[in-house]
N, C-alpha and C. Protein backbone atom coordinates (compact mmCIF):
# COMPACT_ATOMS: atom_id res chain seq x y z
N UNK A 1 7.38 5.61 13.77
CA UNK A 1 8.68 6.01 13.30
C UNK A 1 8.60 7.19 12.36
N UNK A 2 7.69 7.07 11.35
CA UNK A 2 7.60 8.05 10.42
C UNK A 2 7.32 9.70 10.55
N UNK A 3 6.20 9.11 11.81
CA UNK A 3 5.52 10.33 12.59
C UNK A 3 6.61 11.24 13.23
N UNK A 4 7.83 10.82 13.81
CA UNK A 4 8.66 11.83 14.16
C UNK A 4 9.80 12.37 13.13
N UNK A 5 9.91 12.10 11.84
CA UNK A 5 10.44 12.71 10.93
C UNK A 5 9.71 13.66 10.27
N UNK A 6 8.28 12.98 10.24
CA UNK A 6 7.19 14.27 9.78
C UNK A 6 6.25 14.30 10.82
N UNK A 7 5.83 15.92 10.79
CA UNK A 7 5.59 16.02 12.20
C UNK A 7 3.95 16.54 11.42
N UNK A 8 3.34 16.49 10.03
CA UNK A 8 2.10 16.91 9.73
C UNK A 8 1.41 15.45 9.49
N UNK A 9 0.12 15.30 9.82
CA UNK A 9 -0.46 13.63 9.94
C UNK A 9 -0.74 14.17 8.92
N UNK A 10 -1.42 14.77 8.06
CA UNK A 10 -2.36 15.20 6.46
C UNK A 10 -1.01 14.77 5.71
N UNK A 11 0.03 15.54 5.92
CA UNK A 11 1.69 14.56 4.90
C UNK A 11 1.81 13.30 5.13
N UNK A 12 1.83 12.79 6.02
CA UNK A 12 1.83 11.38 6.37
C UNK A 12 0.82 10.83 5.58
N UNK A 13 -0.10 11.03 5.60
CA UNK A 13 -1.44 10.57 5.33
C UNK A 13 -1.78 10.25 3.18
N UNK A 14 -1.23 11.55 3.01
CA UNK A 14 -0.69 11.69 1.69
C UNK A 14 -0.06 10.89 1.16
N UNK A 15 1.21 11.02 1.53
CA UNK A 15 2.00 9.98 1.28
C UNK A 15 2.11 8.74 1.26
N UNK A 16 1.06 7.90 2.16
CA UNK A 16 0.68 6.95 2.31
C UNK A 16 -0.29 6.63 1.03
N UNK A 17 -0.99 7.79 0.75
CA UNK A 17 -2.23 7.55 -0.43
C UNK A 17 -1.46 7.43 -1.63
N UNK A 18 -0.21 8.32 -1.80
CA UNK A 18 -0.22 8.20 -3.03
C UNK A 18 1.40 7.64 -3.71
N UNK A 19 2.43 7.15 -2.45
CA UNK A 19 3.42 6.49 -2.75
C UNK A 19 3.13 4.96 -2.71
N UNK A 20 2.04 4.10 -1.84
CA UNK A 20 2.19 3.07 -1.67
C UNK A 20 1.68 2.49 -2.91
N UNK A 21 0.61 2.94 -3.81
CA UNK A 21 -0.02 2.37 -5.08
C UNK A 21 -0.08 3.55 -6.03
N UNK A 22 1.09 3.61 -6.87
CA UNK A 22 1.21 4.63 -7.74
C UNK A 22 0.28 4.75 -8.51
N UNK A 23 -0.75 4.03 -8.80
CA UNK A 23 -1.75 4.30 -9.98
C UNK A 23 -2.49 4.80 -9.19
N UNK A 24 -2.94 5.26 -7.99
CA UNK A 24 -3.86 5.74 -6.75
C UNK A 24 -4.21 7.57 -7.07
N UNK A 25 -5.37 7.98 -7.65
CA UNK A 25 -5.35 9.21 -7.98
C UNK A 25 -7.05 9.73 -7.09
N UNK A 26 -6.54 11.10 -6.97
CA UNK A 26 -7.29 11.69 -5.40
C UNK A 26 -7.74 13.22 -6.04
N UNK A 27 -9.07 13.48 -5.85
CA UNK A 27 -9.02 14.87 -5.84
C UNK A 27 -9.20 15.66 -3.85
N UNK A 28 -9.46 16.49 -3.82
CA UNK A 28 -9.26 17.31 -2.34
C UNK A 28 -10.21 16.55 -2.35
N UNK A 29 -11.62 16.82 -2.52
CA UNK A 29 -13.45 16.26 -1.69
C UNK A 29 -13.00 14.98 -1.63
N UNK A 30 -12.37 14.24 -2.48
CA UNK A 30 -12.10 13.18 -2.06
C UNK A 30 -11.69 12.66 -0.89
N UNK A 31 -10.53 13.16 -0.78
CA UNK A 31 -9.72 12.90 0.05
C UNK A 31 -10.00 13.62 1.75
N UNK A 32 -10.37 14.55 1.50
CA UNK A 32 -11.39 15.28 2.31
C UNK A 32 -12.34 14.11 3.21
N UNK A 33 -13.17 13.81 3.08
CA UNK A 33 -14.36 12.65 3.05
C UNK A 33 -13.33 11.56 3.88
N UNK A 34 -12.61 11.12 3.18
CA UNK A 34 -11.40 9.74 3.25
C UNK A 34 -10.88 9.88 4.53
N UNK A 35 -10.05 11.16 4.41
CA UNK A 35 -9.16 11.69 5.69
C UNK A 35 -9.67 11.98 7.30
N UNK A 36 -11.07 12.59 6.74
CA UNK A 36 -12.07 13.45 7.82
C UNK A 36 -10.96 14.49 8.57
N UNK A 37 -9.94 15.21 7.78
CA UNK A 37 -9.03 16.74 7.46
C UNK A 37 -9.87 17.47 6.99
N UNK A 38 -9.52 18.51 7.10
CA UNK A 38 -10.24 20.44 6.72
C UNK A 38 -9.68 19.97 5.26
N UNK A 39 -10.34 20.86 4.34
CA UNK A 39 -9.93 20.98 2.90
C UNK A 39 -8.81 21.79 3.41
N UNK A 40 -8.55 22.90 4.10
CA UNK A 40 -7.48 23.45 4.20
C UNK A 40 -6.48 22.97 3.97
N UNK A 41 -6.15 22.25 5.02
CA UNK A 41 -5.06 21.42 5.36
C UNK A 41 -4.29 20.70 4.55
N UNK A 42 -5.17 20.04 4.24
CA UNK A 42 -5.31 19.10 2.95
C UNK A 42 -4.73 19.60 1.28
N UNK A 43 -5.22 21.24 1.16
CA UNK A 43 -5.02 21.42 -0.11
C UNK A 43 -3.77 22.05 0.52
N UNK A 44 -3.38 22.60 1.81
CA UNK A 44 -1.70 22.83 1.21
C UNK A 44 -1.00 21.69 1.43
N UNK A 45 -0.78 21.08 2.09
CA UNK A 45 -0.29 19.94 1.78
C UNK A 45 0.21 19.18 0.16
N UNK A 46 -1.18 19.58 -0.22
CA UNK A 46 -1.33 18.92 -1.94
C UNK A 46 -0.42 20.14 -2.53
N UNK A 47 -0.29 21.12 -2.47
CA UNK A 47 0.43 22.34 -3.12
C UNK A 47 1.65 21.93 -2.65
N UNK A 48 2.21 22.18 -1.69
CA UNK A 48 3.73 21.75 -1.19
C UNK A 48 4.19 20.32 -2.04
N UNK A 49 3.17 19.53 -2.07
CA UNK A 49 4.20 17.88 -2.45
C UNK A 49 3.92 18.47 -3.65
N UNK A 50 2.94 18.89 -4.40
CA UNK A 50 2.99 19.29 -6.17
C UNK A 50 3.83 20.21 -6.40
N UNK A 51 4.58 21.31 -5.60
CA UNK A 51 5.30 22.50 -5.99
C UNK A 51 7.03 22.03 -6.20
N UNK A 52 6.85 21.07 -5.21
CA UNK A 52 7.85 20.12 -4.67
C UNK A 52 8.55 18.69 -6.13
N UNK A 53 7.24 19.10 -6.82
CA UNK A 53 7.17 17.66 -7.83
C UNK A 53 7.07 16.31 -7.62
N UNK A 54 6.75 16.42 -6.15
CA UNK A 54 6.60 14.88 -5.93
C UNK A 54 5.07 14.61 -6.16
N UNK A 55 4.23 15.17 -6.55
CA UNK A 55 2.89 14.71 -7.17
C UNK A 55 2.54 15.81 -8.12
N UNK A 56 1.82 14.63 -9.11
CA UNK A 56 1.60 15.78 -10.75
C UNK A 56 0.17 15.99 -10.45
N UNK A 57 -0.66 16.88 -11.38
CA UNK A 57 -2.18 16.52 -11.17
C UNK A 57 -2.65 17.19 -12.58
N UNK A 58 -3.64 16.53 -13.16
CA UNK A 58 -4.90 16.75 -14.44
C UNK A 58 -5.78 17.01 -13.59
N UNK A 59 -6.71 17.47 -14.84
CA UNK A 59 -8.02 18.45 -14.45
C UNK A 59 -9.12 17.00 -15.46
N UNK A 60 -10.05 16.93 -14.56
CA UNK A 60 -10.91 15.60 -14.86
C UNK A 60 -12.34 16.16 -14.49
N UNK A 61 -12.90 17.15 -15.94
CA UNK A 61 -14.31 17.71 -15.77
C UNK A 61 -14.00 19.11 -14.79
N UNK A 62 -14.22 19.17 -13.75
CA UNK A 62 -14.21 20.26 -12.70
C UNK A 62 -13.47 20.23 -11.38
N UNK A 63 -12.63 18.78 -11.63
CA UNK A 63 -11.58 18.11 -10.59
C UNK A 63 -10.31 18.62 -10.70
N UNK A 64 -9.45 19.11 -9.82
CA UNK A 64 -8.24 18.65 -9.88
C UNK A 64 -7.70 17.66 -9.13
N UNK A 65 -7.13 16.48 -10.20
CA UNK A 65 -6.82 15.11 -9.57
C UNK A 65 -5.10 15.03 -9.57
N UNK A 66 -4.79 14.13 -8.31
CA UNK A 66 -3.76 14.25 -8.06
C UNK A 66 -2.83 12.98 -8.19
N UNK A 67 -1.53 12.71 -8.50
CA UNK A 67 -1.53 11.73 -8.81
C UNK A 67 0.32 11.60 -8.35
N UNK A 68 0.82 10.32 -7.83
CA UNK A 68 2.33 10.34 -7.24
C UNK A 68 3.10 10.80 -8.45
N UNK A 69 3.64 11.50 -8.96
CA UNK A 69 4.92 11.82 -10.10
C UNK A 69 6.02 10.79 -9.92
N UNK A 70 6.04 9.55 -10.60
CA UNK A 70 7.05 8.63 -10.54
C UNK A 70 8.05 8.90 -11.21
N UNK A 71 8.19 10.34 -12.05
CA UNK A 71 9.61 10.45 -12.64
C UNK A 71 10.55 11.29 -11.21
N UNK A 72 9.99 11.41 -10.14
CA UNK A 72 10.42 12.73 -9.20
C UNK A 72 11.70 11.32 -9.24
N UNK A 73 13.09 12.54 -8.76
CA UNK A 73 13.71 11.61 -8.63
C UNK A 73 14.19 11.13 -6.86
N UNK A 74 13.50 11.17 -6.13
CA UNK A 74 13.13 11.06 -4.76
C UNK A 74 11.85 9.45 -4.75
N UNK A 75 11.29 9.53 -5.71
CA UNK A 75 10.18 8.80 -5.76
C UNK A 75 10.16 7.36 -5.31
N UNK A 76 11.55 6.57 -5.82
CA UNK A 76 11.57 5.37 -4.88
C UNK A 76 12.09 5.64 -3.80
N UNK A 77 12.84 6.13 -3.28
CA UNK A 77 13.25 6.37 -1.32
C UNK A 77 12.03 6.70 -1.00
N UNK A 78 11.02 7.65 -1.65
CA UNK A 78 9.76 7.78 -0.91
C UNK A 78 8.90 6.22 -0.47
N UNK A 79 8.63 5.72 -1.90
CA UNK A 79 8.51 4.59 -1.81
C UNK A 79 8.99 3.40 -0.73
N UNK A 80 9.88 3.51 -1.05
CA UNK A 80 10.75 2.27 -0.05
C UNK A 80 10.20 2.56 1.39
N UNK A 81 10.27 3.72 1.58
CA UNK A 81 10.16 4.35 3.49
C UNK A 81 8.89 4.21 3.69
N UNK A 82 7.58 4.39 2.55
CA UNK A 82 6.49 3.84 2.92
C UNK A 82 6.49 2.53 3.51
N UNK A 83 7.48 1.66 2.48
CA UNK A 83 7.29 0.24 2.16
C UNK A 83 7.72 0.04 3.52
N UNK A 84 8.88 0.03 3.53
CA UNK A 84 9.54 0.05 4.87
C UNK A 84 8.83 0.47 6.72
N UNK A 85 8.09 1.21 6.42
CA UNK A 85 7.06 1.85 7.19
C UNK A 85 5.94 0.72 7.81
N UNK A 86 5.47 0.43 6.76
CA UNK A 86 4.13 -0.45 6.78
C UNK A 86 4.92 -2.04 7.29
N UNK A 87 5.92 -2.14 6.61
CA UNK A 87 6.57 -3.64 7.55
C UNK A 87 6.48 -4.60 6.58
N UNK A 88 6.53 -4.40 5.04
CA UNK A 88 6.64 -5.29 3.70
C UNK A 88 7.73 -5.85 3.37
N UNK A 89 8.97 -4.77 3.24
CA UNK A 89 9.91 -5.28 3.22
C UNK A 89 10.39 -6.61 4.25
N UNK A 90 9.74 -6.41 5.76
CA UNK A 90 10.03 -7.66 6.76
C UNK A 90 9.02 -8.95 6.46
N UNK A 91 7.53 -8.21 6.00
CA UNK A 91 6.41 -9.63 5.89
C UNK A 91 7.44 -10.39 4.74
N UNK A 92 8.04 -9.82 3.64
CA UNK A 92 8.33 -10.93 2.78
C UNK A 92 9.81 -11.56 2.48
N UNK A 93 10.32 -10.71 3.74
CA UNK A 93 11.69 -12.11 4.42
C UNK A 93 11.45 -13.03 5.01
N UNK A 94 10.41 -12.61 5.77
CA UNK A 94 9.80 -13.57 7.16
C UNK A 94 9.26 -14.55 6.54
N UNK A 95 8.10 -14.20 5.61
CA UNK A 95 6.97 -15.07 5.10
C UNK A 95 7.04 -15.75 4.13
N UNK A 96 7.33 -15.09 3.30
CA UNK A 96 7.71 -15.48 1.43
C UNK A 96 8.67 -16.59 1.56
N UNK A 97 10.30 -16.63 1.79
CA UNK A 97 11.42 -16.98 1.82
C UNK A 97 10.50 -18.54 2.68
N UNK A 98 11.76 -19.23 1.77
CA UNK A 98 11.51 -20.48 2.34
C UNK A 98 10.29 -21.40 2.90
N UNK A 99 8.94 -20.88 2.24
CA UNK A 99 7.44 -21.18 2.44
C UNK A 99 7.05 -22.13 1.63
N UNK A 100 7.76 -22.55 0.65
CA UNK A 100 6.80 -23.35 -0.61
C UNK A 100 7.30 -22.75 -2.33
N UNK A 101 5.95 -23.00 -2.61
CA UNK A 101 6.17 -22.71 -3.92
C UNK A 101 4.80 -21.10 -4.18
N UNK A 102 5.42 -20.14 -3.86
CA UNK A 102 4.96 -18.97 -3.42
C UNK A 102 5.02 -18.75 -4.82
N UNK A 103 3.81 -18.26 -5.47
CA UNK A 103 3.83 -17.56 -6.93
C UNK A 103 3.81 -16.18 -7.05
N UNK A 104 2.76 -15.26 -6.25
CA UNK A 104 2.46 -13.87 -6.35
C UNK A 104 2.03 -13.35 -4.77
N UNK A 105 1.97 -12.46 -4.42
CA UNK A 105 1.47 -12.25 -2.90
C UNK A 105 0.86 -10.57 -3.27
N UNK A 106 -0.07 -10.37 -2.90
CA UNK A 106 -0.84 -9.17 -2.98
C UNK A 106 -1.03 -8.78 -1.86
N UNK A 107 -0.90 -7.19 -1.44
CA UNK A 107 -1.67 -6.11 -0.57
C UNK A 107 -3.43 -6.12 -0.93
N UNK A 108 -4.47 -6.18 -0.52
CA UNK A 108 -5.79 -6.14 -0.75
C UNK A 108 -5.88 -5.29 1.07
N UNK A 109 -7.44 -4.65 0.86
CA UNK A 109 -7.70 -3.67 1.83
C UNK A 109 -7.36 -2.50 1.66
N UNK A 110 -7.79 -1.72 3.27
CA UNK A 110 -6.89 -0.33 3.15
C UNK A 110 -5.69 0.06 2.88
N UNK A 111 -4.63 -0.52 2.91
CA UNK A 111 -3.68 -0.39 2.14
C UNK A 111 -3.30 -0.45 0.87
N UNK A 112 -3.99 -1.40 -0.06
CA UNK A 112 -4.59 -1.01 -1.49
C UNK A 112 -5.21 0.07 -1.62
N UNK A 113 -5.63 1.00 -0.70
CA UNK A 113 -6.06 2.01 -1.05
C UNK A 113 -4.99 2.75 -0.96
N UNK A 114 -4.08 2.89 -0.45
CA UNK A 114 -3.31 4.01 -0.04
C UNK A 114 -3.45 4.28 1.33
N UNK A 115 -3.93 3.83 1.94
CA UNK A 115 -4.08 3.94 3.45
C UNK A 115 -3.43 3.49 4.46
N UNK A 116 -2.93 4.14 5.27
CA UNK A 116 -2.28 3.02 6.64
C UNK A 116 -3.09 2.22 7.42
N UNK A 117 -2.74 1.56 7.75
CA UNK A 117 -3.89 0.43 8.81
C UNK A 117 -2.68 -0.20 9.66
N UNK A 118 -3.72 -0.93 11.01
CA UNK A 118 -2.71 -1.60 11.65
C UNK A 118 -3.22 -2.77 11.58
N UNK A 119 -4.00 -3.33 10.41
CA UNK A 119 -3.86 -4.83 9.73
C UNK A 119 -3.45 -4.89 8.24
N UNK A 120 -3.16 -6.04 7.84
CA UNK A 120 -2.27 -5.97 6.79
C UNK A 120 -3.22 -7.07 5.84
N UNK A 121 -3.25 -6.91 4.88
CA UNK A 121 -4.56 -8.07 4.75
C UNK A 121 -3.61 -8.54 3.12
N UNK A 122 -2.94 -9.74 3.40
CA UNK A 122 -2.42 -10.15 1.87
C UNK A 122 -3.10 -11.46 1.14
N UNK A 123 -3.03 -11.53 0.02
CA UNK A 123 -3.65 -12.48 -0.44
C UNK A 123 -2.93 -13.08 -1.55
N UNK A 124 -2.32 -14.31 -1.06
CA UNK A 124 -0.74 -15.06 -1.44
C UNK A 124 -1.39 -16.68 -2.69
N UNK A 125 -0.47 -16.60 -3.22
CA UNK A 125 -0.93 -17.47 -4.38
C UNK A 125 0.27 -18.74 -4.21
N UNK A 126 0.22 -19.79 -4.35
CA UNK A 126 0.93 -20.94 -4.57
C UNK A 126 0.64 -21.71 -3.67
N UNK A 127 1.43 -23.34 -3.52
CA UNK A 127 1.59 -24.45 -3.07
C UNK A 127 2.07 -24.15 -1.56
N UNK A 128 1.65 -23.66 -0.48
CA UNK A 128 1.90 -23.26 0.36
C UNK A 128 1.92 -23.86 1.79
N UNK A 129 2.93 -23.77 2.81
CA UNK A 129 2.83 -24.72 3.58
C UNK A 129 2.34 -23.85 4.95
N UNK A 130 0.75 -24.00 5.28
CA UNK A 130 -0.10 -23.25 6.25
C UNK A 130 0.44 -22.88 7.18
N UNK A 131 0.81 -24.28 8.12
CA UNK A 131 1.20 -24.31 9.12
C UNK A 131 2.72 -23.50 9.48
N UNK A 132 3.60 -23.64 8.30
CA UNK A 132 4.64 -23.16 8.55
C UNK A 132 4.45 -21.43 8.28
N UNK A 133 3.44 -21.21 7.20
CA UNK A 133 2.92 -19.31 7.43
C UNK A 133 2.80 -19.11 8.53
N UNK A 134 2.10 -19.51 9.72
CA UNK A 134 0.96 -19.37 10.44
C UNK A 134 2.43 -19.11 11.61
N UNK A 135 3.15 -19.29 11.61
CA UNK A 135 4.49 -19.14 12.23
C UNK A 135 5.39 -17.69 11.94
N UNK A 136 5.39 -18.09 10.90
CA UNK A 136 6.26 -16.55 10.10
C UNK A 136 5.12 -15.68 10.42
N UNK A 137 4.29 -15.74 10.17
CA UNK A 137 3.15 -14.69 10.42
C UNK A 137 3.46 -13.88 11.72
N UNK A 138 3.01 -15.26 12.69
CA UNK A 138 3.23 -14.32 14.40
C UNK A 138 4.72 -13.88 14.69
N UNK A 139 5.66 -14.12 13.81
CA UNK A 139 6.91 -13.70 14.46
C UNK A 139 6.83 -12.07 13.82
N UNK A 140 6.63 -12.51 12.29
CA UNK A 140 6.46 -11.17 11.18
C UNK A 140 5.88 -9.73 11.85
N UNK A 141 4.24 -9.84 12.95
CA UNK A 141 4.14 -9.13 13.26
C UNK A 141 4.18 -8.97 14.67
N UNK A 142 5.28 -9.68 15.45
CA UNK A 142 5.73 -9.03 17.03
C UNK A 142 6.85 -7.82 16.23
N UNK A 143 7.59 -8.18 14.69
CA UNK A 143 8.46 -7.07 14.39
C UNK A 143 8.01 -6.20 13.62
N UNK A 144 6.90 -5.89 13.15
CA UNK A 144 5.78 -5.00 12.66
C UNK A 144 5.29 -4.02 13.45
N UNK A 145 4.77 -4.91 14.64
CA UNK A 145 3.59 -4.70 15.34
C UNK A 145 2.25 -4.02 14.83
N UNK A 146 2.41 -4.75 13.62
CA UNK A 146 0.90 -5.21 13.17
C UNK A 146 0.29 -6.42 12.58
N UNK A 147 -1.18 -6.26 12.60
CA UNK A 147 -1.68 -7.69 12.64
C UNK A 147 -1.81 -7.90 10.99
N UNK A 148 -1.33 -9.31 10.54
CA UNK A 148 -1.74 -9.72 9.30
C UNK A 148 -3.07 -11.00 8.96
N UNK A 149 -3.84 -10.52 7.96
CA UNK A 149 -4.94 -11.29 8.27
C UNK A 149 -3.98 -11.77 6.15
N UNK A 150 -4.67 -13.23 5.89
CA UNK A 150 -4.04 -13.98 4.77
C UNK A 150 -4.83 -14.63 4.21
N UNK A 151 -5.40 -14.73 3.11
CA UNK A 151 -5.92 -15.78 2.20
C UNK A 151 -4.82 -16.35 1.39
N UNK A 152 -4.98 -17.52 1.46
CA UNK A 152 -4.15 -18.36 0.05
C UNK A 152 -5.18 -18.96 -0.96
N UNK A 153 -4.58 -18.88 -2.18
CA UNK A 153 -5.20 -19.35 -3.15
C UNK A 153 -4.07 -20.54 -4.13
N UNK A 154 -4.82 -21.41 -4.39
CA UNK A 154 -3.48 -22.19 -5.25
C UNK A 154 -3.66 -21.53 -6.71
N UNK A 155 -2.80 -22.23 -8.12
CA UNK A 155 -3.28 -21.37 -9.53
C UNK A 155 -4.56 -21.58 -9.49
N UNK A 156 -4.95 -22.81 -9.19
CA UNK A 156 -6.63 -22.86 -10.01
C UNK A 156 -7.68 -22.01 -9.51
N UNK A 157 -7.79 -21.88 -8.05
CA UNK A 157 -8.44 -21.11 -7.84
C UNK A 157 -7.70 -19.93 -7.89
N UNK A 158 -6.92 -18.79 -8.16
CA UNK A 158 -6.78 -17.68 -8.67
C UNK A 158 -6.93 -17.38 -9.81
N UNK A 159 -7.43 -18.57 -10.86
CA UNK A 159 -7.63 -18.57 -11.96
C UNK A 159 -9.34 -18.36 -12.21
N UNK A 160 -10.00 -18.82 -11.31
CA UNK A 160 -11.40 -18.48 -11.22
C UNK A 160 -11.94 -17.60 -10.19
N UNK A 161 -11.00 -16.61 -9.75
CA UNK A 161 -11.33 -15.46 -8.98
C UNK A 161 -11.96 -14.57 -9.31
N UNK A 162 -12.82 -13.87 -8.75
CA UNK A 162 -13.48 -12.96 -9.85
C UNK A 162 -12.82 -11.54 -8.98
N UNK A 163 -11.90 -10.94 -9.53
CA UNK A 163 -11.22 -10.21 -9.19
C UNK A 163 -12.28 -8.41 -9.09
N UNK A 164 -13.37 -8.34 -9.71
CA UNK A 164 -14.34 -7.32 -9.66
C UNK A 164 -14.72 -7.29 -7.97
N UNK A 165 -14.73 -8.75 -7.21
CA UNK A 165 -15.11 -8.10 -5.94
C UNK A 165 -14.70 -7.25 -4.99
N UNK A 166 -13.00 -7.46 -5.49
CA UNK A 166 -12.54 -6.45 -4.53
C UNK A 166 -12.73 -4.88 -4.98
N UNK A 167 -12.94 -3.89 -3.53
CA UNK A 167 -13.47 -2.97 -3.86
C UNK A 167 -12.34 -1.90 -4.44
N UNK A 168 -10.82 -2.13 -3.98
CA UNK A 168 -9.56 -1.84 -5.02
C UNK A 168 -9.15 -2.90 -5.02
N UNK A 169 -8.73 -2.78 -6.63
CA UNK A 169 -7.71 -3.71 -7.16
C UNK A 169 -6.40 -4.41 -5.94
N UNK A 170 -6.43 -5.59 -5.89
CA UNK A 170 -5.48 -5.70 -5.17
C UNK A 170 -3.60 -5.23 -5.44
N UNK A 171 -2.99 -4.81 -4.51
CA UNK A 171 -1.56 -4.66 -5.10
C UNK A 171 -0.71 -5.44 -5.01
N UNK A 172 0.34 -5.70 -6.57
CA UNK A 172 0.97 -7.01 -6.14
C UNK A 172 2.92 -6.14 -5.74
N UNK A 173 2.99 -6.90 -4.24
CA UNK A 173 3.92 -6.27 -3.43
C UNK A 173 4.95 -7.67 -4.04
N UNK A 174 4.94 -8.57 -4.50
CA UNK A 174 5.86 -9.89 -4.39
C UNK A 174 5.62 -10.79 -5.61
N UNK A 175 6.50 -11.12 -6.99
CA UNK A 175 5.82 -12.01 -7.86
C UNK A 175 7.21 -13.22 -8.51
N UNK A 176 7.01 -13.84 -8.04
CA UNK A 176 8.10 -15.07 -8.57
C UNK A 176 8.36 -14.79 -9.81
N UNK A 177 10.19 -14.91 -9.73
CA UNK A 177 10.49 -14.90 -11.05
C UNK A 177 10.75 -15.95 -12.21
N UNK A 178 9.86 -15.77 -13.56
CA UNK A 178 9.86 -17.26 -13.86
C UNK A 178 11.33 -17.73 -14.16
């Protein structure tokens, strides 16, 4: 869907890096490496969304790092259309709603990175009823059409998680309100 409103994959690609996890900061070699894009490409791209103000960037040693500008005032519709994009907004009507006693639900994987993927990898916290996920799940992604892979954890064990293994921080997309 996205792909025919924007017709550059390096913008797409961008945008994906740096609207879906706003704390997500990139220099070009980085992203370069990540993308397997020409620096070319890549750095206008980064000039257009920075000229544009939709990404700020600091200088870190001999880097210029890039980073989403959350004051742009475009920044949540950007947001949302990611969100919307990737199929979040639907995993947590489908899934969340009416499941249990759902506490927090996290993005973990390439998409914690900023990345698109066509698996979705969440990792959901509370009193949860399996069998009835395991349902919402397959309906969630015939309207996705992508695959979700799920860990649950109850409090106790998210309480003795050792959260250093993951290789990014997981993102929390969903958190009960107390």
């Amino acid at each position: 869907m996205i792909e025919t409103l924007i017709s550059s994959k390096t913008r797409i690609k961008l945008l994906f890096k740096f609207f879906l996890n706003t704390n997500t900061t990139a220099y070009l070699r980085s992203l370069e490496s990540e993308f397997g894009d020409s620096t070319n490409s890549i750095r206008i791209e980064l000039n257009r969304l920075e000229k544009a103000g939709m990404l700020q960037s600091f200088s870190e040693g001999n880097k210029k790092v890039f980073q989403a500008n959350t004051t742009h005032p475009l920044f949540k519709e950007i947001h949302n259309i990611v969100i919307k994009h990737l199929g979040f907004d639907t995993i947590i009507d489908k899934v969340v709603g009416n499941l249990g006693n759902v506490r927090q639900v996290f993005v973990t994987g390439a998409l914690a990175k900023g990345m698109d993927s066509p698996v979705i990898d969440l990792l959901m916290v509370g009193d949860i009823n399996k069998e009835y996920l395991m349902l919402l799940i397959e309906k969630a992604e015939s309207l996705i059409s992508r695959k979700i892979r799920y860990v649950v954890y109850n409090a106790e064990e998210m309480k003795a998680l050792d959260w250093s293994l993951f290789e990014v921080e997981p993102l929390l997309i969903w958190n009960h309100e107390s």
